[in-house]
PDB file of N, CA and C in Angstrom:
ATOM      1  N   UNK A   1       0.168   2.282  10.333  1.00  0.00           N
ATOM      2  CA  UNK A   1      -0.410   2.116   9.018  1.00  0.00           C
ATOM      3  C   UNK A   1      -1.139   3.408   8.662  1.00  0.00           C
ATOM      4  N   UNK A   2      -0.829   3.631   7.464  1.00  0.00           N
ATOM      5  CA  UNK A   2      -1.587   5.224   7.200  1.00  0.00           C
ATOM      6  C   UNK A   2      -3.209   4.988   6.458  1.00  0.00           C
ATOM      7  N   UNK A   3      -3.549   5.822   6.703  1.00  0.00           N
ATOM      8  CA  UNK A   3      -5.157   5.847   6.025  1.00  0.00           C
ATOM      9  C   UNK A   3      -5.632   6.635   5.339  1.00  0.00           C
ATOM     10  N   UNK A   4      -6.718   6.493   4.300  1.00  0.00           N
ATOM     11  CA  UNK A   4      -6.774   7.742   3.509  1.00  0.00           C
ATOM     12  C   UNK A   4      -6.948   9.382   3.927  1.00  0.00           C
ATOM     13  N   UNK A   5      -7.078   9.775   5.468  1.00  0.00           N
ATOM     14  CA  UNK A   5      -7.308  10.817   6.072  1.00  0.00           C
ATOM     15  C   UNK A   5      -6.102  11.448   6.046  1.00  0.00           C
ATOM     16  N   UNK A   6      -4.741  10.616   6.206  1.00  0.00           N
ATOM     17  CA  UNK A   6      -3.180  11.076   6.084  1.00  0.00           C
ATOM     18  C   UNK A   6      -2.645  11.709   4.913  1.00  0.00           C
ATOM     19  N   UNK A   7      -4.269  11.549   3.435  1.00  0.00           N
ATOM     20  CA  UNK A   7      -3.379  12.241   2.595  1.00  0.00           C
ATOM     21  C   UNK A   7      -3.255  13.180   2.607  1.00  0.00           C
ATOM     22  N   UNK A   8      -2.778  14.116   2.081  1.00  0.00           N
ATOM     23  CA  UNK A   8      -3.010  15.519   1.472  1.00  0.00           C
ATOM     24  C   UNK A   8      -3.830  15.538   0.637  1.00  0.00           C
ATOM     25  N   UNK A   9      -4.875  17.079   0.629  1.00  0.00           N
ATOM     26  CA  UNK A   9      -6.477  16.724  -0.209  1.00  0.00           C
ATOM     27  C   UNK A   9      -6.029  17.225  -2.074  1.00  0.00           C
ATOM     28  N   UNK A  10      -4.465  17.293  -1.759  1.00  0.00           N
ATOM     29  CA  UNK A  10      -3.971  17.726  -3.384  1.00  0.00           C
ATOM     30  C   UNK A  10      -3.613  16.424  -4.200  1.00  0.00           C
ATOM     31  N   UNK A  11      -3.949  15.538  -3.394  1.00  0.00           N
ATOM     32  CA  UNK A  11      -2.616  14.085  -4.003  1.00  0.00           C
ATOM     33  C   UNK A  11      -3.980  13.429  -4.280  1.00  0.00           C
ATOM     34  N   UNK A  12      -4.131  12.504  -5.665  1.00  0.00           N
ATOM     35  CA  UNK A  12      -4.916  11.724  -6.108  1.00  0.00           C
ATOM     36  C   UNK A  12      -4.076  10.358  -5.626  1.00  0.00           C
ATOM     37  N   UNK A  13      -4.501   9.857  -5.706  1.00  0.00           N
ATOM     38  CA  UNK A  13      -3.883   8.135  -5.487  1.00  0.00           C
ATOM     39  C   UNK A  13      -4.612   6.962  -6.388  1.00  0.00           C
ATOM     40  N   UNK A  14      -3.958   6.206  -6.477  1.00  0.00           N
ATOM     41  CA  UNK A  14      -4.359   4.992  -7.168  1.00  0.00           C
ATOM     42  C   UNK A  14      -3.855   3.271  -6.291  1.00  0.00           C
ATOM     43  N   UNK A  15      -4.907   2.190  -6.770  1.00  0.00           N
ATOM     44  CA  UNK A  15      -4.382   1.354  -6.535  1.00  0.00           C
ATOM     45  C   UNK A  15      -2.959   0.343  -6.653  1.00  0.00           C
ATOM     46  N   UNK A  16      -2.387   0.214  -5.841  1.00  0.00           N
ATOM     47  CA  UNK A  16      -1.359   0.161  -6.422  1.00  0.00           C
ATOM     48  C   UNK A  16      -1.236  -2.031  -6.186  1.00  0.00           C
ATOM     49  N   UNK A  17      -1.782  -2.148  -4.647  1.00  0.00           N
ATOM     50  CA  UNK A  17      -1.955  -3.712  -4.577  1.00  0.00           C
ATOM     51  C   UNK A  17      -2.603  -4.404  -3.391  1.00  0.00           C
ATOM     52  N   UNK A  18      -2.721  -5.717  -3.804  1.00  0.00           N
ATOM     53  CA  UNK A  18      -2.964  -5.836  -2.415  1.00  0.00           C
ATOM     54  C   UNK A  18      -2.064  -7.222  -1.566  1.00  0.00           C
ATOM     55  N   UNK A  19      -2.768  -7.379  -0.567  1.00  0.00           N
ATOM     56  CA  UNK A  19      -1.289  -8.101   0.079  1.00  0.00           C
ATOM     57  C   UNK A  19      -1.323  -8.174   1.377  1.00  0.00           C
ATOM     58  N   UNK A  20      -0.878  -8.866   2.320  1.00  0.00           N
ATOM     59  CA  UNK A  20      -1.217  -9.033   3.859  1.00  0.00           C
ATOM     60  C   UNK A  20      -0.625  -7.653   4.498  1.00  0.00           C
ATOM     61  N   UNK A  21      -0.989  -7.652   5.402  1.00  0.00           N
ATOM     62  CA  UNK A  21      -0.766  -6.074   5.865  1.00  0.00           C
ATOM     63  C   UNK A  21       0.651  -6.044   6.676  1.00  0.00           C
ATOM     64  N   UNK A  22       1.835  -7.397   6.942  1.00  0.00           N
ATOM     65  CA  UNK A  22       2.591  -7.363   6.991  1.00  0.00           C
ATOM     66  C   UNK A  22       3.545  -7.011   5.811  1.00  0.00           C
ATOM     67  N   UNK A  23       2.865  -7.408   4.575  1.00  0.00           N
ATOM     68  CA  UNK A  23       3.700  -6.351   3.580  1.00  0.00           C
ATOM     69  C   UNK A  23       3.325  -5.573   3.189  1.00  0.00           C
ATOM     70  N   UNK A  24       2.319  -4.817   3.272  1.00  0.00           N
ATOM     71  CA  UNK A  24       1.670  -3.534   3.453  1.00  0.00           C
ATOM     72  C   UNK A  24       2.382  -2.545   4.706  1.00  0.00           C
ATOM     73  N   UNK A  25       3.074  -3.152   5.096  1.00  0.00           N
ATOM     74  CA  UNK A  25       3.527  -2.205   6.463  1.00  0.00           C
ATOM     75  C   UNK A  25       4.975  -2.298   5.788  1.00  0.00           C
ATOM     76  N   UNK A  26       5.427  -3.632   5.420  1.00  0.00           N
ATOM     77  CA  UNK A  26       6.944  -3.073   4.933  1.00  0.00           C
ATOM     78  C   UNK A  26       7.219  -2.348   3.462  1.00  0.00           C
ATOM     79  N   UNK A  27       5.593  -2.492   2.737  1.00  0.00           N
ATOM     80  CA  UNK A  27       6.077  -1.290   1.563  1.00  0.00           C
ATOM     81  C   UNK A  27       5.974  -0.355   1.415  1.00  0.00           C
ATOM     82  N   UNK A  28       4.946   0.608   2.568  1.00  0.00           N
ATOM     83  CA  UNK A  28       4.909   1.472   3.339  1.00  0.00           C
ATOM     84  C   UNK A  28       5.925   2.109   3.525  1.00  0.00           C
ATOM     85  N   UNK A  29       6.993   1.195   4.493  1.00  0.00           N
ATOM     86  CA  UNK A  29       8.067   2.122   5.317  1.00  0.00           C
ATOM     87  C   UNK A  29       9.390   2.694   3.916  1.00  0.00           C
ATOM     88  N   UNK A  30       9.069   1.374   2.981  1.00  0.00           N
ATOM     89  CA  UNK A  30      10.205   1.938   1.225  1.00  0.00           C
ATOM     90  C   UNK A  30       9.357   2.978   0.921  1.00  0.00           C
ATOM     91  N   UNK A  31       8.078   3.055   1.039  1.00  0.00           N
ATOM     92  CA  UNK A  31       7.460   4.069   0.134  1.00  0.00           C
ATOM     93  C   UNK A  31       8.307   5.302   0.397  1.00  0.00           C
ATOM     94  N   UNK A  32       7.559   5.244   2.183  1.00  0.00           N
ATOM     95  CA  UNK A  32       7.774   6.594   3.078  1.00  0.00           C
ATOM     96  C   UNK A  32       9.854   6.764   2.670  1.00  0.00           C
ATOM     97  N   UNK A  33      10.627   5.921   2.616  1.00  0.00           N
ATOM     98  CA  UNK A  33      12.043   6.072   2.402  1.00  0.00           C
ATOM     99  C   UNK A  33      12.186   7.145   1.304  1.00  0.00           C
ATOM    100  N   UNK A  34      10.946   6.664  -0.049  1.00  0.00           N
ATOM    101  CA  UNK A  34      11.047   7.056  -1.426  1.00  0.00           C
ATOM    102  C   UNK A  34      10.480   8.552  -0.978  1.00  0.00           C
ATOM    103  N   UNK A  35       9.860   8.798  -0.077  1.00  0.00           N
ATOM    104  CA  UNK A  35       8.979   9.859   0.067  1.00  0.00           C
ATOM    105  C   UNK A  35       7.797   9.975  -1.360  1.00  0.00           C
ATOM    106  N   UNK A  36       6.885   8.628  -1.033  1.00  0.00           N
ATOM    107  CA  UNK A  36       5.879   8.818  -2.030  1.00  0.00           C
ATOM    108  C   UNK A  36       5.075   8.257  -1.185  1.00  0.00           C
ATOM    109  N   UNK A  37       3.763   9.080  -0.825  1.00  0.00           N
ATOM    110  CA  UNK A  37       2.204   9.439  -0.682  1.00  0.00           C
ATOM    111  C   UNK A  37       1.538   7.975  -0.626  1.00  0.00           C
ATOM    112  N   UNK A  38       1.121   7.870   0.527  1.00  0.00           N
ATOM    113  CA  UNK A  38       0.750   6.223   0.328  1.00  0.00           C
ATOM    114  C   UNK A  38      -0.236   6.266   1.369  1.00  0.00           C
ATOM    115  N   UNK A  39      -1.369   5.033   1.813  1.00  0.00           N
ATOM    116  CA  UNK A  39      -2.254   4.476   2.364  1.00  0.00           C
ATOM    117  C   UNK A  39      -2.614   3.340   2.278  1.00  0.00           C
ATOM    118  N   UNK A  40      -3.199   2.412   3.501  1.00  0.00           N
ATOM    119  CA  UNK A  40      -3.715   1.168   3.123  1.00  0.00           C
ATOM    120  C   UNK A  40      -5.655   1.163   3.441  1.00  0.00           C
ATOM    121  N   UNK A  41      -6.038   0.657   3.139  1.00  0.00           N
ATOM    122  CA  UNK A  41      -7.144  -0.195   3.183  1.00  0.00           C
ATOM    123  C   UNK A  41      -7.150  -1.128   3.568  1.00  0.00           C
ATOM    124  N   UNK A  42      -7.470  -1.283   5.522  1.00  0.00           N
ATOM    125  CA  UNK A  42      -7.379  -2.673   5.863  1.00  0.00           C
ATOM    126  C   UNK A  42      -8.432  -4.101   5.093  1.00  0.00           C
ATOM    127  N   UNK A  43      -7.622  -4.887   5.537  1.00  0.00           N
ATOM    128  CA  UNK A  43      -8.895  -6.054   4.970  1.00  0.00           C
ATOM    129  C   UNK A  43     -10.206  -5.473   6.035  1.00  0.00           C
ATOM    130  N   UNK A  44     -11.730  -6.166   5.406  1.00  0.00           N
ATOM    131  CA  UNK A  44     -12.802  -6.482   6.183  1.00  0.00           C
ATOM    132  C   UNK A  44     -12.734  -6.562   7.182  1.00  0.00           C
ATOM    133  N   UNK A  45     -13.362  -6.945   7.995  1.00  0.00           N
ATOM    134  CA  UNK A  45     -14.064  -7.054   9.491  1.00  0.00           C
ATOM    135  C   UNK A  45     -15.263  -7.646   9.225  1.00  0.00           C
ATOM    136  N   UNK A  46     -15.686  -8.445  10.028  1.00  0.00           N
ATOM    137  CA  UNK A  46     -17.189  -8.620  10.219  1.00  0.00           C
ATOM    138  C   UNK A  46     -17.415  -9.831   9.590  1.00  0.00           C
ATOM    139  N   UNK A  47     -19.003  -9.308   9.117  1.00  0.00           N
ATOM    140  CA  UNK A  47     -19.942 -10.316   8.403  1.00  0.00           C
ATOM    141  C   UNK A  47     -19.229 -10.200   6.834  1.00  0.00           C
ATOM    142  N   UNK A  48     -18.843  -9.754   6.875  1.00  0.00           N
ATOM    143  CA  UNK A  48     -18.302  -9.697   5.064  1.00  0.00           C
ATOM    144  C   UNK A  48     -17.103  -9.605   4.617  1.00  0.00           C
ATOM    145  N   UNK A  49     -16.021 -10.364   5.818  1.00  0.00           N
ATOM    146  CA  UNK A  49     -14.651 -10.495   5.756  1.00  0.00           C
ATOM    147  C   UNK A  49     -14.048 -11.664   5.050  1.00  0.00           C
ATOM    148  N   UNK A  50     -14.952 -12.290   4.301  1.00  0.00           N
ATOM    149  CA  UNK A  50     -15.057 -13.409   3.517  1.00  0.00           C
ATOM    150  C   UNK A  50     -14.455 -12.634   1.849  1.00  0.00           C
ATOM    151  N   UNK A  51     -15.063 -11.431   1.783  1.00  0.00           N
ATOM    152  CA  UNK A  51     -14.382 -10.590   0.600  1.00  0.00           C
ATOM    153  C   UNK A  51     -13.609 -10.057   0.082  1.00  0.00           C
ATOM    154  N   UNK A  52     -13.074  -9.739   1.617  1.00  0.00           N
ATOM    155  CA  UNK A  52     -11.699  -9.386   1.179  1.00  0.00           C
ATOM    156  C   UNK A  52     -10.602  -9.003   2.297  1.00  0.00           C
ATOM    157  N   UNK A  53      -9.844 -10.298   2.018  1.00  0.00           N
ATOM    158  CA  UNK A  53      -8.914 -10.991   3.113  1.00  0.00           C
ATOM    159  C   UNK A  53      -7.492 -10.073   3.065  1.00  0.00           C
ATOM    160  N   UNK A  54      -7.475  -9.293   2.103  1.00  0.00           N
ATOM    161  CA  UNK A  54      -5.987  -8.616   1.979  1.00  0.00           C
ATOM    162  C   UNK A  54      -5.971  -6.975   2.160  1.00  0.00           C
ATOM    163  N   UNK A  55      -5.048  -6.623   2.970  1.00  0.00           N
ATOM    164  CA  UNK A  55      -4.824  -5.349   2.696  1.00  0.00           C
ATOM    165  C   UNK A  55      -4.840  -4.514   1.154  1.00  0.00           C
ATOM    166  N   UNK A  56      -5.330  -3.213   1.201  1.00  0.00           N
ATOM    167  CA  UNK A  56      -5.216  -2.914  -0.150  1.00  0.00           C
ATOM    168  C   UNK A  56      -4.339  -1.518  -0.101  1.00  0.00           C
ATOM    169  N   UNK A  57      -3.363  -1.597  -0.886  1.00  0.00           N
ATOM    170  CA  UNK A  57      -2.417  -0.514  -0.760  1.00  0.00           C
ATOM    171  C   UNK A  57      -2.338   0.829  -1.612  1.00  0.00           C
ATOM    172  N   UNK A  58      -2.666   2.035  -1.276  1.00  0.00           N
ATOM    173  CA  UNK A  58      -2.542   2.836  -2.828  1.00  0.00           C
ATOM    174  C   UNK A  58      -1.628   3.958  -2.397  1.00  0.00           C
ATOM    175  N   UNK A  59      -0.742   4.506  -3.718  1.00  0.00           N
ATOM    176  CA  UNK A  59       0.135   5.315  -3.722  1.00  0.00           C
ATOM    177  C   UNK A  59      -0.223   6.789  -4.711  1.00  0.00           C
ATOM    178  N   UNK A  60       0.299   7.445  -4.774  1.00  0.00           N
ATOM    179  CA  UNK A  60       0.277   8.481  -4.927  1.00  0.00           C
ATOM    180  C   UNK A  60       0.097   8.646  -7.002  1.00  0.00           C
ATOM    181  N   UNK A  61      -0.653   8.796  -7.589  1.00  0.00           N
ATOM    182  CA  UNK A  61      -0.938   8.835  -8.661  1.00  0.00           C
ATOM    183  C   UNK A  61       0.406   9.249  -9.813  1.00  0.00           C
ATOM    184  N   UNK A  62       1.178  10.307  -9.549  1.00  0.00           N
ATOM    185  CA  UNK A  62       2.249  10.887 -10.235  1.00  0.00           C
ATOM    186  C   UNK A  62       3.162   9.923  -9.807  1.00  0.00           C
ATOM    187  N   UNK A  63       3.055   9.367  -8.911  1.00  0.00           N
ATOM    188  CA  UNK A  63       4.960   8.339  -8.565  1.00  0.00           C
ATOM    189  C   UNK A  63       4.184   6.667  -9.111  1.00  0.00           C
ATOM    190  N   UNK A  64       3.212   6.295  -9.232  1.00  0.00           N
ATOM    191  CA  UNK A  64       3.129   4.857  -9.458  1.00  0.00           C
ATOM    192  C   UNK A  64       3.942   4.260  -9.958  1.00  0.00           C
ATOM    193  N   UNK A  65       4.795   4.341 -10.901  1.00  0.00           N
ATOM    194  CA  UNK A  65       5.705   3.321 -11.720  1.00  0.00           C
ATOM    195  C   UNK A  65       6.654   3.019 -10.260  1.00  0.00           C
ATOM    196  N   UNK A  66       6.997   4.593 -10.171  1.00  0.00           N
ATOM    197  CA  UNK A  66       8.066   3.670  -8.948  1.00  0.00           C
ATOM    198  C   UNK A  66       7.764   3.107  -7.547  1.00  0.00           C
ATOM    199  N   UNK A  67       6.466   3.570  -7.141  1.00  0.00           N
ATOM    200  CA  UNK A  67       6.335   2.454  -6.235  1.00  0.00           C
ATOM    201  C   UNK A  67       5.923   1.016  -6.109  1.00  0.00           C
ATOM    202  N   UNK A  68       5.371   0.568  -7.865  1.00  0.00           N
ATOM    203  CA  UNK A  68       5.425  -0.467  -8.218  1.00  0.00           C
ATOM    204  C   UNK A  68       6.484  -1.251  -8.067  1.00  0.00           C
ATOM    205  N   UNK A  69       7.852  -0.469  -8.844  1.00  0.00           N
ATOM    206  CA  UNK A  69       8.767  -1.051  -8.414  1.00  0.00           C
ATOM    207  C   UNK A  69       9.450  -1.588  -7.091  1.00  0.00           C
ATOM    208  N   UNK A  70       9.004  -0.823  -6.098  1.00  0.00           N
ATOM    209  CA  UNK A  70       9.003  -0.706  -4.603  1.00  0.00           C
ATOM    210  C   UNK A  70       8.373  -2.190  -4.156  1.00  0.00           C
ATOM    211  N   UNK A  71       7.295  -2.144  -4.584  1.00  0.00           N
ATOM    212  CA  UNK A  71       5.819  -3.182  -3.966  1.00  0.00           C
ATOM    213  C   UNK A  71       6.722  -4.171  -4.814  1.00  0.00           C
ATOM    214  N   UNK A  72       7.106  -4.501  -6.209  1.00  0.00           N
ATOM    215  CA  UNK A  72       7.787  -5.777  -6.598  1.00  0.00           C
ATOM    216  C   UNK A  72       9.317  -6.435  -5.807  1.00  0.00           C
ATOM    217  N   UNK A  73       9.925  -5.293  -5.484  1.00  0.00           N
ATOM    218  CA  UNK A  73      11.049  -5.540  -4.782  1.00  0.00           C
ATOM    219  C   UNK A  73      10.700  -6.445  -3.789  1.00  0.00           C
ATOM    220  N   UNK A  74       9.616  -5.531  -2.536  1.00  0.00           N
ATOM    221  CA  UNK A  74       9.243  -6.125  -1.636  1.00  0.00           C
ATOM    222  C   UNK A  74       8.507  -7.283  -1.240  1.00  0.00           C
ATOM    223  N   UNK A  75       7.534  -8.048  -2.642  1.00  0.00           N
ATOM    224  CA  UNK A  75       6.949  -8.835  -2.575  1.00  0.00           C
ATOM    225  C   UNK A  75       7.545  -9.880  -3.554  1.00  0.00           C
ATOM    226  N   UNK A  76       8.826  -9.830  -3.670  1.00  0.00           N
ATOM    227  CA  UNK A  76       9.270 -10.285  -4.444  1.00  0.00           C
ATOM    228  C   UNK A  76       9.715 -11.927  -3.606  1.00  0.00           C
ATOM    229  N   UNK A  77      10.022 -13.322  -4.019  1.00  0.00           N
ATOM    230  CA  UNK A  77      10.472 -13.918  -3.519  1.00  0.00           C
ATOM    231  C   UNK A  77      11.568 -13.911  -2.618  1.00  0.00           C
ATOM    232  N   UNK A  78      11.893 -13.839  -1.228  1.00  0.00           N
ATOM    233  CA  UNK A  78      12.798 -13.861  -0.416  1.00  0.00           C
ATOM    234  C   UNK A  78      12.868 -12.168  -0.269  1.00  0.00           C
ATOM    235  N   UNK A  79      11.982 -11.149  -0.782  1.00  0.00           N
ATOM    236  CA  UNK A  79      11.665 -10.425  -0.371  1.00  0.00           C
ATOM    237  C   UNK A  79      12.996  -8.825  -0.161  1.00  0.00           C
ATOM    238  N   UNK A  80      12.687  -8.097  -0.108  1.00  0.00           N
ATOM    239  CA  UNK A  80      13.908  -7.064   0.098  1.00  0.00           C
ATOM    240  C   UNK A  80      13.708  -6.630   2.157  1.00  0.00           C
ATOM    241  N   UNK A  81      12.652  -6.416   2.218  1.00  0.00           N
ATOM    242  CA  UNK A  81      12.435  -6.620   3.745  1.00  0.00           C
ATOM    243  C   UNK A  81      13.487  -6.515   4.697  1.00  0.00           C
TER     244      UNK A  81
END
């Protein structure tokens, strides 16, 4: 799973979703296919994991449309996976 330290300090990113980190890992590996700039944000830990139960995924600011499309494919019912 990549983290925001993996970006490059030229690439802005944006949110792109969020989502269990099993599909956070498989929209990841389309991203990385697409070769577009990506990271997650694991869920919480702790005392305050009550807030937020989902991975949070962000991609690379200039490619968003298409890794939206990516993240819909993949989270799509029955899934591309």
């Amino acid at each position: 799973m990549k983290r925001i330290w993996d970006v490059p300090s030229d690439v802005r990113t944006v949110h792109l979703c969020a989502c269990s980190l099993e599909h956070a890992a498989e929209i990841g590996a389309a991203l990385d296919e697409a070769q577009i700039v990506w990271w997650v944000k694991p869920p919480s830990a702790g005392v305050l994991s009550f807030l937020q139960r989902e991975a949070q995924v962000f991609v690379d600011r200039a490619r968003i449309e298409e890794a939206t499309t990516i993240a819909r494919r993949v989270l799509a019912p029955g899934g591309a996976g």
